[in-house]
N, C-alpha and C. Protein backbone atom coordinates (compact mmCIF):
# COMPACT_ATOMS: atom_id res chain seq x y z
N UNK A 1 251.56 -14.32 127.56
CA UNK A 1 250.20 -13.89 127.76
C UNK A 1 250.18 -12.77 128.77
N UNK A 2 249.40 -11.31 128.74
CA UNK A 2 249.45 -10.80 129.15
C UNK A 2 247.31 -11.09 130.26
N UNK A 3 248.10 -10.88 131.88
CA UNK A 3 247.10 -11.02 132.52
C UNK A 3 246.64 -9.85 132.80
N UNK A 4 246.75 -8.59 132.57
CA UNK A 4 246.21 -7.37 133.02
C UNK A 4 245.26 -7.23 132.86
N UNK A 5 244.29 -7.04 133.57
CA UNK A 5 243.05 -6.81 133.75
C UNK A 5 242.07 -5.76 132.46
N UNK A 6 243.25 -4.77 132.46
CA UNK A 6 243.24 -3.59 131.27
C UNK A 6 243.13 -4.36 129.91
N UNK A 7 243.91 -4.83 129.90
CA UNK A 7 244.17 -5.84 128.58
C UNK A 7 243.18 -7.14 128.01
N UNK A 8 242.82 -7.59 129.23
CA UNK A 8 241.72 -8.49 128.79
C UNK A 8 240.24 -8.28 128.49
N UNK A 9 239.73 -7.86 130.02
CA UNK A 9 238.82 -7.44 130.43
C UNK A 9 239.10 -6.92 131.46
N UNK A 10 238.04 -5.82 131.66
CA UNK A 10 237.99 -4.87 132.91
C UNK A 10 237.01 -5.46 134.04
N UNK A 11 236.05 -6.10 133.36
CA UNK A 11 235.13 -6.73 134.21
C UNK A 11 234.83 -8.51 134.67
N UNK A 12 235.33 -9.11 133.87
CA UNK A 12 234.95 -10.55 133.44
C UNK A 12 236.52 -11.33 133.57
N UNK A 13 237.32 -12.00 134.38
CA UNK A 13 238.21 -12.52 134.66
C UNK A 13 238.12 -13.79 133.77
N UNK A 14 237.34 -14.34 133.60
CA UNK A 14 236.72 -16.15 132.37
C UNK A 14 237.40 -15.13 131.31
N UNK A 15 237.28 -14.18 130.80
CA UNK A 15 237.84 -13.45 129.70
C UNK A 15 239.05 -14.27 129.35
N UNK A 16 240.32 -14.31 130.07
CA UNK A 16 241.52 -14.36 129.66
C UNK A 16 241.60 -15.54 129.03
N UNK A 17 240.83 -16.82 129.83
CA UNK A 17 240.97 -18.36 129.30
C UNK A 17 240.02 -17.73 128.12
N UNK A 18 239.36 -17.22 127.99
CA UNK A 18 238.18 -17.25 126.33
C UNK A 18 239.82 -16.85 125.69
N UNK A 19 239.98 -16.11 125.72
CA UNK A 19 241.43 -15.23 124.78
C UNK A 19 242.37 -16.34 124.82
N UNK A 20 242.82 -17.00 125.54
CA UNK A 20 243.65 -17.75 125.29
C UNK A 20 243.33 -19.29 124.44
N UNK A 21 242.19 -19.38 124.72
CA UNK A 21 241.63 -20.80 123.47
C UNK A 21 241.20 -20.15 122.89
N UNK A 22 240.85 -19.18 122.59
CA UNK A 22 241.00 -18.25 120.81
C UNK A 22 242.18 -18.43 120.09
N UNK A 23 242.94 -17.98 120.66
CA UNK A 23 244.12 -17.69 120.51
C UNK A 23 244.69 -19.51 119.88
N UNK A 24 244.73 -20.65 120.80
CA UNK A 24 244.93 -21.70 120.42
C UNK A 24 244.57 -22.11 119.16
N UNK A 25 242.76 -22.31 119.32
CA UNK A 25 241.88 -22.40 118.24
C UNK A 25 242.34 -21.71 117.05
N UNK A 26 242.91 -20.33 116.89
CA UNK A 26 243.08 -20.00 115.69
C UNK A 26 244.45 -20.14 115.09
N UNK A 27 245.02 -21.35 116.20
CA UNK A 27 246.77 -21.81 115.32
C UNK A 27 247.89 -21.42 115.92
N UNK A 28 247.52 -20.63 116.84
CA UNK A 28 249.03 -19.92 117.33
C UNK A 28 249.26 -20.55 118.91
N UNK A 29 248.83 -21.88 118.90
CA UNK A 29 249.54 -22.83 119.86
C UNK A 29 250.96 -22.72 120.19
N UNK A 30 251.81 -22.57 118.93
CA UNK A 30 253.11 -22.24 118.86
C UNK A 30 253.64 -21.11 119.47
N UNK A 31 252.67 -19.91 119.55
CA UNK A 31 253.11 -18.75 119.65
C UNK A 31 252.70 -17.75 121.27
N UNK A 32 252.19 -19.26 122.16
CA UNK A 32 251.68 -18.30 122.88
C UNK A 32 252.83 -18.81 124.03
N UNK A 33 252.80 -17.81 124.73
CA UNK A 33 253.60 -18.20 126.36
C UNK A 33 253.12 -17.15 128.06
N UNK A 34 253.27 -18.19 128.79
CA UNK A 34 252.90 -17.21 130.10
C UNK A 34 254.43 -16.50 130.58
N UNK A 35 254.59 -15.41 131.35
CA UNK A 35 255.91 -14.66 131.13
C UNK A 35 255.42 -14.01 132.68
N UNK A 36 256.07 -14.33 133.45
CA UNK A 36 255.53 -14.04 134.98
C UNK A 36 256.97 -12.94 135.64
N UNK A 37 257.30 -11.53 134.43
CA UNK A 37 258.22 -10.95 134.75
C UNK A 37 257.94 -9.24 135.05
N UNK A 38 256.31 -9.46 135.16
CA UNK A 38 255.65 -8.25 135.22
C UNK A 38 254.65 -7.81 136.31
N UNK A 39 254.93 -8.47 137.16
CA UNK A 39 253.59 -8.44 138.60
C UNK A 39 254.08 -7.38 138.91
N UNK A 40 255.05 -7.01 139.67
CA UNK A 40 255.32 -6.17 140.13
C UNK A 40 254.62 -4.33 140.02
N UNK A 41 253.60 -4.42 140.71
CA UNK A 41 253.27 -2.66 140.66
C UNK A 41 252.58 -1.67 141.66
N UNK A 42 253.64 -1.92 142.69
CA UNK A 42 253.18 -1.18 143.34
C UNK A 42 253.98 0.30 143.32
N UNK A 43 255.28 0.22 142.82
CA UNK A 43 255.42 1.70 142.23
C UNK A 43 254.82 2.03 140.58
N UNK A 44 253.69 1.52 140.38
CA UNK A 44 253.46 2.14 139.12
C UNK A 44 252.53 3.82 139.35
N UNK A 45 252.77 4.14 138.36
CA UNK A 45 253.16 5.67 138.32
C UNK A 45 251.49 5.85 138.29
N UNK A 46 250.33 4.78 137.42
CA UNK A 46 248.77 5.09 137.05
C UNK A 46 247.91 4.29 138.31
N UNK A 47 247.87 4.78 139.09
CA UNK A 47 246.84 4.53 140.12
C UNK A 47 245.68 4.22 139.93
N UNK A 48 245.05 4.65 138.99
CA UNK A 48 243.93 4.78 138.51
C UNK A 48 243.47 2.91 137.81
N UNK A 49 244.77 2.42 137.36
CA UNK A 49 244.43 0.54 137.15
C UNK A 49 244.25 0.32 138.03
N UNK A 50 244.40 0.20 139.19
CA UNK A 50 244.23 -0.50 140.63
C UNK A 50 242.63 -0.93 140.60
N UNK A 51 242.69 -2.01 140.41
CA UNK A 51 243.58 -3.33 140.83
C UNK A 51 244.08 -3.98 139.35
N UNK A 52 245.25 -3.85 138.83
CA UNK A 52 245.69 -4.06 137.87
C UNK A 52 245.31 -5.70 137.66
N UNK A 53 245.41 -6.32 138.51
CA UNK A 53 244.96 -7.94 138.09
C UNK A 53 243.83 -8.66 138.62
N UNK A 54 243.09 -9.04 138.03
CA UNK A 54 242.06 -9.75 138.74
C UNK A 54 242.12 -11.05 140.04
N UNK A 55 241.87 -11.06 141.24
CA UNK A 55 242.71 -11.73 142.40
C UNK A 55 243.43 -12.86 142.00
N UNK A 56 242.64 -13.88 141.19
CA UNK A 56 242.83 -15.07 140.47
C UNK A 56 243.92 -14.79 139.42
N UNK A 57 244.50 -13.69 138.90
CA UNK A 57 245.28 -13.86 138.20
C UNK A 57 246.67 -13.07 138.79
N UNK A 58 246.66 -12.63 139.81
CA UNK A 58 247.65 -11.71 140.30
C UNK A 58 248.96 -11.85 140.59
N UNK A 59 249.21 -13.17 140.05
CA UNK A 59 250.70 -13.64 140.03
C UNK A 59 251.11 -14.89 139.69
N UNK A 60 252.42 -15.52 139.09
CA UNK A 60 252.25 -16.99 138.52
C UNK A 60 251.72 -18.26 139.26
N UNK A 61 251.05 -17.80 140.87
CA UNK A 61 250.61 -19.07 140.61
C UNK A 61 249.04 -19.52 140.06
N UNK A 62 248.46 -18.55 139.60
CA UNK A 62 247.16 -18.46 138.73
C UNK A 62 247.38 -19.49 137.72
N UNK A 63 248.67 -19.72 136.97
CA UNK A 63 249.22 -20.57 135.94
C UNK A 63 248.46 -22.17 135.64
N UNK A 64 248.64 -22.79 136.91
CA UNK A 64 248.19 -23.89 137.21
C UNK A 64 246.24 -24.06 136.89
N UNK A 65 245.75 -23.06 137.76
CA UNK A 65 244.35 -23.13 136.90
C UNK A 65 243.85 -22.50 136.19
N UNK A 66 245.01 -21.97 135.07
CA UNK A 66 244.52 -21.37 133.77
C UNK A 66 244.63 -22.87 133.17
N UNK A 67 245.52 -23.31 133.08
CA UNK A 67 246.27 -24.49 132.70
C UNK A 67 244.89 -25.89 132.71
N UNK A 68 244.47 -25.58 134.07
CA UNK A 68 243.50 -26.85 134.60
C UNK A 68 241.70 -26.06 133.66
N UNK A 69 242.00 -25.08 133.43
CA UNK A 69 240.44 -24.23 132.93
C UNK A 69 240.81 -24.86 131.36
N UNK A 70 242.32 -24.29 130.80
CA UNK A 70 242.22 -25.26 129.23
C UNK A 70 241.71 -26.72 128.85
N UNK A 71 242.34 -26.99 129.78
CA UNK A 71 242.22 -28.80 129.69
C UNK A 71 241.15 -29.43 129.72
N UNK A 72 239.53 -28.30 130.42
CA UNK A 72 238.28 -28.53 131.07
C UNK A 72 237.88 -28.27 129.82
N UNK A 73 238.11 -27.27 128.75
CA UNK A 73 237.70 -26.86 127.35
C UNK A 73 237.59 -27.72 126.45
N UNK A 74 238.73 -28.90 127.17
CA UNK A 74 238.81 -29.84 125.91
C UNK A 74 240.31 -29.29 124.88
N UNK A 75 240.92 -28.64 125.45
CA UNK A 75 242.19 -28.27 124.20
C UNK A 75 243.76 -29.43 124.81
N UNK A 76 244.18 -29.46 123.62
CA UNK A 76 245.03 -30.48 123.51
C UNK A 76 246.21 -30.70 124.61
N UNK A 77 246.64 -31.36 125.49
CA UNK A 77 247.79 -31.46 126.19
C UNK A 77 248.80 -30.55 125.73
N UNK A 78 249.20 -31.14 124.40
CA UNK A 78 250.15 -30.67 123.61
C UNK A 78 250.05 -28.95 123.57
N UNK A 79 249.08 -28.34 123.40
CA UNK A 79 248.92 -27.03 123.07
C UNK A 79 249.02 -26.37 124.53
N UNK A 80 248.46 -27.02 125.34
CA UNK A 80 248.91 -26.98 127.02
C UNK A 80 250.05 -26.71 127.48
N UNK A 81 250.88 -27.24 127.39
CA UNK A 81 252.36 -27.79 127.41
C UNK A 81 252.86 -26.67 126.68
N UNK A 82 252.81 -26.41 125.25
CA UNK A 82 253.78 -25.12 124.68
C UNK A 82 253.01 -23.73 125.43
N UNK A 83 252.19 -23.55 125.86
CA UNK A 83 251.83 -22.18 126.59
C UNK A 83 252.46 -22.19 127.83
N UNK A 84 252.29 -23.00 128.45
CA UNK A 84 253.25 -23.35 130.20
C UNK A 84 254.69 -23.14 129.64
N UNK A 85 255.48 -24.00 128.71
CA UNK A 85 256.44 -23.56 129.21
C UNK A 85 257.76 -23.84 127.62
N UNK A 86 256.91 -24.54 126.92
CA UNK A 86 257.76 -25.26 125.27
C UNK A 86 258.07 -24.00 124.63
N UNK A 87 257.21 -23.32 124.25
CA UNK A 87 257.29 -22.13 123.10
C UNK A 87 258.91 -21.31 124.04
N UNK A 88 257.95 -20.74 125.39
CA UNK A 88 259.32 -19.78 125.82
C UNK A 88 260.48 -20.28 125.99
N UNK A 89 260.74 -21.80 126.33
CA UNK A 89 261.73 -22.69 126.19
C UNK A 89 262.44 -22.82 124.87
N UNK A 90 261.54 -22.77 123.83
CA UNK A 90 262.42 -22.86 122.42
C UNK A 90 262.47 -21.64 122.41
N UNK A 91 261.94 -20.54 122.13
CA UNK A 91 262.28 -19.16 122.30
C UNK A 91 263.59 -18.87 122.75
N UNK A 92 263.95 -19.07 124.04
CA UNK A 92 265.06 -18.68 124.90
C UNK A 92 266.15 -19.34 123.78
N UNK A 93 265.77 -20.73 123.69
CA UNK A 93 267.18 -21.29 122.74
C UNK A 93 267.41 -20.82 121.78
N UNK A 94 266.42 -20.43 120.98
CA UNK A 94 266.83 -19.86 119.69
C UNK A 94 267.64 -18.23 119.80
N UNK A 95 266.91 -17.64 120.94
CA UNK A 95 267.58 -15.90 121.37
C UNK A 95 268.94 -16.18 121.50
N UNK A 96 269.52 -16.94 122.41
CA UNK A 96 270.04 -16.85 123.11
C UNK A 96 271.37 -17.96 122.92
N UNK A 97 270.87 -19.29 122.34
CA UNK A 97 271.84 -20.04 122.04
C UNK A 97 272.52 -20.49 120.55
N UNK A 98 271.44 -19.64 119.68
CA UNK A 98 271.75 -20.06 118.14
C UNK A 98 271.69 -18.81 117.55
N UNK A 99 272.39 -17.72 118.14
CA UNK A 99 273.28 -16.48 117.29
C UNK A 99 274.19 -16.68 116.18
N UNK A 100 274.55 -17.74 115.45
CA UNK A 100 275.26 -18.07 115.16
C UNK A 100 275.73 -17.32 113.61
């Protein structure tokens, strides 16, 4: 899941959880994951994003009450669970351990 402010919304931070139980809701439980390998920007080159993340989302530990905002929606443990951490977990195994 991408948290950039650019990407979601520019104005409305509730945005990202709407996008992400969309995203559930329309099946791709399987397909979603949080990926906390991109905070980093303070040498970015476009000044002009600043403030690239909304405060609440500005680094993985936002995770926890995106996590606690799904669960308030009513969406499934299970679908919970593969966005935190199942999907990129089978992901990695399949990249990485079944080249075969």
């Amino acid at each position: 899941m991408n948290l950039l402010r650019a990407f979601v919304h520019d104005t409305r931070p509730e945005a990202l959880i709407d996008h992400i139980e969309y995203g559930i809701r329309q099946g791709f439980a399987n397909h979603l994951a949080f990926g906390a390998d991109y905070f980093y920007t303070k040498e970015h080159p476009d000044k002009s994003r600043i403030p690239f993340y909304f405060p609440e989302h500005e680094d993985a530990r936002s995770y926890a009450a995106i996590l606690e905002n799904l669960e308030a929606r009513g969406l499934s443990q299970e679908s919970i669970e593969h966005l935190a951490h199942k999907n990129v977990t089978r992901f990695l195994a399949d990249t990485l351990f079944n080249k075969g």
